[in-house]
Protein backbone atom coordinates (compact mmCIF):
# COMPACT_ATOMS: atom_id res chain seq x y z
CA UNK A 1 98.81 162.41 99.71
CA UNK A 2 98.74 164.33 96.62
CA UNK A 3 100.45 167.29 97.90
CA UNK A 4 103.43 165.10 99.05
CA UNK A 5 103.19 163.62 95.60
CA UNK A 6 104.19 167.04 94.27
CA UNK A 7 106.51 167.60 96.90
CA UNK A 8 108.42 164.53 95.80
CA UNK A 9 108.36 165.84 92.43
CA UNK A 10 109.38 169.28 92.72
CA UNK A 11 112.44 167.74 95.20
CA UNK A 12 113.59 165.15 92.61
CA UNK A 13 113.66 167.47 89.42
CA UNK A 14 115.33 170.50 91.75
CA UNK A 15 118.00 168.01 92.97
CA UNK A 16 118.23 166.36 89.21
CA UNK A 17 119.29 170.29 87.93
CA UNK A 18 121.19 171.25 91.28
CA UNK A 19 123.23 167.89 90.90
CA UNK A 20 123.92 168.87 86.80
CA UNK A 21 125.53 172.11 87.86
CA UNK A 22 129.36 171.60 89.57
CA UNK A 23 129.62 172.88 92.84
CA UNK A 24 126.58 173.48 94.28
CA UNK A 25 125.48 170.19 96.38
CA UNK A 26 123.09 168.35 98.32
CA UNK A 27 122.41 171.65 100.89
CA UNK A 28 121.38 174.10 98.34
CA UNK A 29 119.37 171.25 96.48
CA UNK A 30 117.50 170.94 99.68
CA UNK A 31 117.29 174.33 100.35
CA UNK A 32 115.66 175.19 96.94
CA UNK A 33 113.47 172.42 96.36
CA UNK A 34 111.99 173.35 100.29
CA UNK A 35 111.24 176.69 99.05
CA UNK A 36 109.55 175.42 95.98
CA UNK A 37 107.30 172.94 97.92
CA UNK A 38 106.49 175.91 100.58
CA UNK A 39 105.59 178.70 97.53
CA UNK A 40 103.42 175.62 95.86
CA UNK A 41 101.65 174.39 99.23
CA UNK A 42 98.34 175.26 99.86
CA UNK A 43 98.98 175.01 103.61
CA UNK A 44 102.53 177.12 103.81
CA UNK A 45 102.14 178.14 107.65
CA UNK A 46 102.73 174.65 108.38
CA UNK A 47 106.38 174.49 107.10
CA UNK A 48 108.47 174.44 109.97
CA UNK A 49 105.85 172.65 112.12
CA UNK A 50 106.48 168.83 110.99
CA UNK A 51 104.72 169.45 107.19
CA UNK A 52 105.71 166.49 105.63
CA UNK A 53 106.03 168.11 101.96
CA UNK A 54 108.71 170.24 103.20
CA UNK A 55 110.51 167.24 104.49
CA UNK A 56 109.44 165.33 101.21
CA UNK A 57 110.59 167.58 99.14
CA UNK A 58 114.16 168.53 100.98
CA UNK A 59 114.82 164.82 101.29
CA UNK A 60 114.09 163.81 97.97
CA UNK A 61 115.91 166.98 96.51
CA UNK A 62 119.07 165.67 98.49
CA UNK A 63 118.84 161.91 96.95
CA UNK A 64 118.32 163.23 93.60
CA UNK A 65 121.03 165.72 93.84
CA UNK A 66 123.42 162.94 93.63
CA UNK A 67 122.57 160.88 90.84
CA UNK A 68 122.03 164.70 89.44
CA UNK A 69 125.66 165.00 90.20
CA UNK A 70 127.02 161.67 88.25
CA UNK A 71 125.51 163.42 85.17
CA UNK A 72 129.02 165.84 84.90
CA UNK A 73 131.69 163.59 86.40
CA UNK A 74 130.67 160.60 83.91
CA UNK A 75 130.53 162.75 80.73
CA UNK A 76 132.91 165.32 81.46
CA UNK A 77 135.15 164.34 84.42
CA UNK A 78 133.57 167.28 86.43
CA UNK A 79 133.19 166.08 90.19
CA UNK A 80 129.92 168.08 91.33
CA UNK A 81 130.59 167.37 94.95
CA UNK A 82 133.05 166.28 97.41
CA UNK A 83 131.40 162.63 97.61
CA UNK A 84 132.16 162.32 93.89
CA UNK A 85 135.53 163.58 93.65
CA UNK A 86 135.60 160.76 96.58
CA UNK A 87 134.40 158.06 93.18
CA UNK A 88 136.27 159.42 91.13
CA UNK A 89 139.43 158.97 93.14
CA UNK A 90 138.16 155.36 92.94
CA UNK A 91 137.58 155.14 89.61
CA UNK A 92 141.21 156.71 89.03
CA UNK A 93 142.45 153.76 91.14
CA UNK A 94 140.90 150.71 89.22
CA UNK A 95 141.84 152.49 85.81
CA UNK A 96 138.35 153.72 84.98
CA UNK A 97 138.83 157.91 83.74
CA UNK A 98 135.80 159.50 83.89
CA UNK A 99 135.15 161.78 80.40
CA UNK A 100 133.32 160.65 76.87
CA UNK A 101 135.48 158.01 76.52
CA UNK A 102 134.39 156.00 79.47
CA UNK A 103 131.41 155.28 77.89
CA UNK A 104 132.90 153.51 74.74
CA UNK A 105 135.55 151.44 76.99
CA UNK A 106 134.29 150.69 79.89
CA UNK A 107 130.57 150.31 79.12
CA UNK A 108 129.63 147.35 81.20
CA UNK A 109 131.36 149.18 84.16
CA UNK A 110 128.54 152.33 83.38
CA UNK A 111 125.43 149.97 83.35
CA UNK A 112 127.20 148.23 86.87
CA UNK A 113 126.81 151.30 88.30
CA UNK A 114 123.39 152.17 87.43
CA UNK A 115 122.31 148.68 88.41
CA UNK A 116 123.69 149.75 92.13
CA UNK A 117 122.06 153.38 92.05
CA UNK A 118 118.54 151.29 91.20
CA UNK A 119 119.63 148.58 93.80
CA UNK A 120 120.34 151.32 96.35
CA UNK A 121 117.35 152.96 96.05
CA UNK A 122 115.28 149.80 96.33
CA UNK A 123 117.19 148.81 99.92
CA UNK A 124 116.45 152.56 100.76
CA UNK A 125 113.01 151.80 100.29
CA UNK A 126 112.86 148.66 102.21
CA UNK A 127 114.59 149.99 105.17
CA UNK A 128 112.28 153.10 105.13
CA UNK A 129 108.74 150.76 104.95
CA UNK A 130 109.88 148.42 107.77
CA UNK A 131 111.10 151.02 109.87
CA UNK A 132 108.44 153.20 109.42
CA UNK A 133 106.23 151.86 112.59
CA UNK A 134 109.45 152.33 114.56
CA UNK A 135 110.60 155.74 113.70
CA UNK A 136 107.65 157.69 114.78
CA UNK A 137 108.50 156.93 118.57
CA UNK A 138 111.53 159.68 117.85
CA UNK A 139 108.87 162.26 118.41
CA UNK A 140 107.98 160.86 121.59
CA UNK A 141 111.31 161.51 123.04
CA UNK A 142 111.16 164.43 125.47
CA UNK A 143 112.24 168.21 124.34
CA UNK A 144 115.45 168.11 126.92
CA UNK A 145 116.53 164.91 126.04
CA UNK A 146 116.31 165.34 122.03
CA UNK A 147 117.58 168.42 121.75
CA UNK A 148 120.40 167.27 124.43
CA UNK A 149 121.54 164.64 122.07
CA UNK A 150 121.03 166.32 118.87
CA UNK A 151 123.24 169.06 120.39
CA UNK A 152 126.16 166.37 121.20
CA UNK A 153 126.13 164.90 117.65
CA UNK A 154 126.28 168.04 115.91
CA UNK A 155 129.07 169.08 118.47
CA UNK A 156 131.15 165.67 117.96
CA UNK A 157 130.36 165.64 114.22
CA UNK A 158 131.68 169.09 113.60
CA UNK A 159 134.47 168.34 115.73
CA UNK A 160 135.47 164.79 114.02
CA UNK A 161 135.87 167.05 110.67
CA UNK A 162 138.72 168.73 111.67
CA UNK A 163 139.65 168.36 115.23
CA UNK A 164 139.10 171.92 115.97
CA UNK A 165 137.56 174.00 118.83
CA UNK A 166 137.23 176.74 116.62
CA UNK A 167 135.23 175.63 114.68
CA UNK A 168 133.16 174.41 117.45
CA UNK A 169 132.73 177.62 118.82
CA UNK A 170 131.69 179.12 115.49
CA UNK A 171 128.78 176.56 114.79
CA UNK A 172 127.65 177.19 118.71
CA UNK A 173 127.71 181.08 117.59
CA UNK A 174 125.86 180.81 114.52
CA UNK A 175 123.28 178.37 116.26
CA UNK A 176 122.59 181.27 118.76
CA UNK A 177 122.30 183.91 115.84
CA UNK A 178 120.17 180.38 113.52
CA UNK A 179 117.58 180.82 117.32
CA UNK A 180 117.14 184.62 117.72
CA UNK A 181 116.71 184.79 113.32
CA UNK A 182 113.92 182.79 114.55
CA UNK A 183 112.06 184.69 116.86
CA UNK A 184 112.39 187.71 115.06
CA UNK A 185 110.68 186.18 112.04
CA UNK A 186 113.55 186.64 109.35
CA UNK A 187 114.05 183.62 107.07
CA UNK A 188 116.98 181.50 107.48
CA UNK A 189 116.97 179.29 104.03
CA UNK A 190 118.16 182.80 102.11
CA UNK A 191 120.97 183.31 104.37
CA UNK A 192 122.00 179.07 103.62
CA UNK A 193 121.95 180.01 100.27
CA UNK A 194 124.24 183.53 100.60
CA UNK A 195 126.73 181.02 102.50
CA UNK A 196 127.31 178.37 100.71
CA UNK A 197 127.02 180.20 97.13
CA UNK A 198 129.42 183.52 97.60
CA UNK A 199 132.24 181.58 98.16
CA UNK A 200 131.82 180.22 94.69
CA UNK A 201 130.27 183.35 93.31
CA UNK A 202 133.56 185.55 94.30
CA UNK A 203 135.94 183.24 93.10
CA UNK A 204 133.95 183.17 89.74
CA UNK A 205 133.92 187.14 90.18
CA UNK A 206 137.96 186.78 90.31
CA UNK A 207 138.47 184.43 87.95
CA UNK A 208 136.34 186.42 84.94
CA UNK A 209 138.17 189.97 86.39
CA UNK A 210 141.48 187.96 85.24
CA UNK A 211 139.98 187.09 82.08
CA UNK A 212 139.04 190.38 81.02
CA UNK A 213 141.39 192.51 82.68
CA UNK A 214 139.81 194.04 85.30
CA UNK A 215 136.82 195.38 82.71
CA UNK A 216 133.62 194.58 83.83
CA UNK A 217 132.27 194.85 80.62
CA UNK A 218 132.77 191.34 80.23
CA UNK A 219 129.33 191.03 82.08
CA UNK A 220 127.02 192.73 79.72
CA UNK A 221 129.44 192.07 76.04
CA UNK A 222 129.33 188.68 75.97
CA UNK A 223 125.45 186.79 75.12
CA UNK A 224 125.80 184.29 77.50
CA UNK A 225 126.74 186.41 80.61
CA UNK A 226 124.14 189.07 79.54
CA UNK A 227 121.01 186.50 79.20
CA UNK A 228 121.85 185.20 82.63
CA UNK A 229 122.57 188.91 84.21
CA UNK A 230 119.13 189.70 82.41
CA UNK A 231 117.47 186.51 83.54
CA UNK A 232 118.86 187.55 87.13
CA UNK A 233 117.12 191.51 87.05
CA UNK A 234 114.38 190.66 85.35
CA UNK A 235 113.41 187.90 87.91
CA UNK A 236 114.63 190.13 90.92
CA UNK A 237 112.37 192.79 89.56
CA UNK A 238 109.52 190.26 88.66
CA UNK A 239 109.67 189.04 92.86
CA UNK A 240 109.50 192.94 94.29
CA UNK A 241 106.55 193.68 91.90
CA UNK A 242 104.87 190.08 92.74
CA UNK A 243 105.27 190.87 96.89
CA UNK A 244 104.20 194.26 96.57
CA UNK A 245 100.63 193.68 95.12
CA UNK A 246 100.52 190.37 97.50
């Protein structure tokens, strides 16, 4: 119990910091906070078999990540996410204009909606506790049948996105390159990350390259780039030297 404890922990302050930072969203929160709880286990060859801190902390990183992501949009009128550009289309449409100001003019509509995040998470709790004695007969389902169904949902939820084959076929590809990854033992969560972060990470690339006019110096010249390229090496360096002596 105490282990999950720190699972939850690790998963709600990952998806807290994830959710700060535009852009990133609920997957990589998961993602990390997973990796966290695995490297801080005492029992790590049971991720991936059903350990319940892994799914602690991946579930609690993705709640988190959310409220994480309010922190931006309501200060600065930075949607972190798809599902808050989604609010703040709302909030556009009753008047409400996310930024400092919201705060002085629309106060009472601020502690509304933390009075729903709280309420939210109380109903979430609710419906977790009473269906707790009926959700464990999931596992009792047989192999073929599960996997059957779970294979028709992700099939008709890719599909309902954007009503394309194509993109049908490439999440059947990838879920035959996701199966052999596995039984050739090489991690999957590092190539999640790669996937959903490059896109973002070239177009920052770009965008800097513009800035600076195609000098690269731009990396290293300015204090804020150069602490995070040095924070970058020096943990790269920190990992090799850490696995090699392990």
């Amino acid at each position: 119990m105490q282990s999950v404890r720190g699972a939850l922990s690790r998963g709600a302050f990952t998806g807290i910091g994830i959710g700060s930072l535009p852009g990133l969203g609920a997957s990589v929160a998961a993602i990390l906070a997973y990796g966290w709880a695995r490297r801080s286990s005492r029992d790590p060859e049971a991720f991936g078999k059903g350990s319940l801190e892994g799914l602690a902390a991946a579930e609690c990183a993705n709640n988190a990540e959310t409220s994480g992501a309010l922190l931006p949009f309501l200060t600065l009128g930075i949607p972190g996410s798809a599902l808050i550009a989604m609010l703040g289309g709302a909030f556009l449409l009753h008047g409400l204009e996310p930024g400092p100001l919201l705060f002085e003019e629309h106060g009472d509509k601020i502690y509304a909606l933390y009075c729903g995040l709280i309420a939210i998470n109380l109903v979430m709790l609710v419906v977790g506790l009473s269906g707790m004695n009926l959700f464990h007969y999931i596992v009792r389902v047989p192999t073929d049948i599960l996997f059957s169904t779970v294979l028709v949902l992700c099939v008709g939820g890719v599909y309902a996105v954007s009503s394309s084959l194509h993109e049908v076929s490439v999440m059947l590809i990838f879920g035959v390159v996701g199966y052999g990854m596995r039984k050739i033992d090489i991690p999957i969560p590092p190539l999640l990350i790669a996937f959903l972060l490059v896109p973002m990470l070239e177009h920052s690339f770009r965008q800097a390259l513009l800035i600076s006019g195609g000098s690269l110096w731009v990396f290293v010249t300015h204090p804020i780039a150069a602490g995070f390229l040095f924070c970058t090496v020096a943990w790269v360096i920190f990992r090799a030297i850490r696995n090699q002596r392990s």
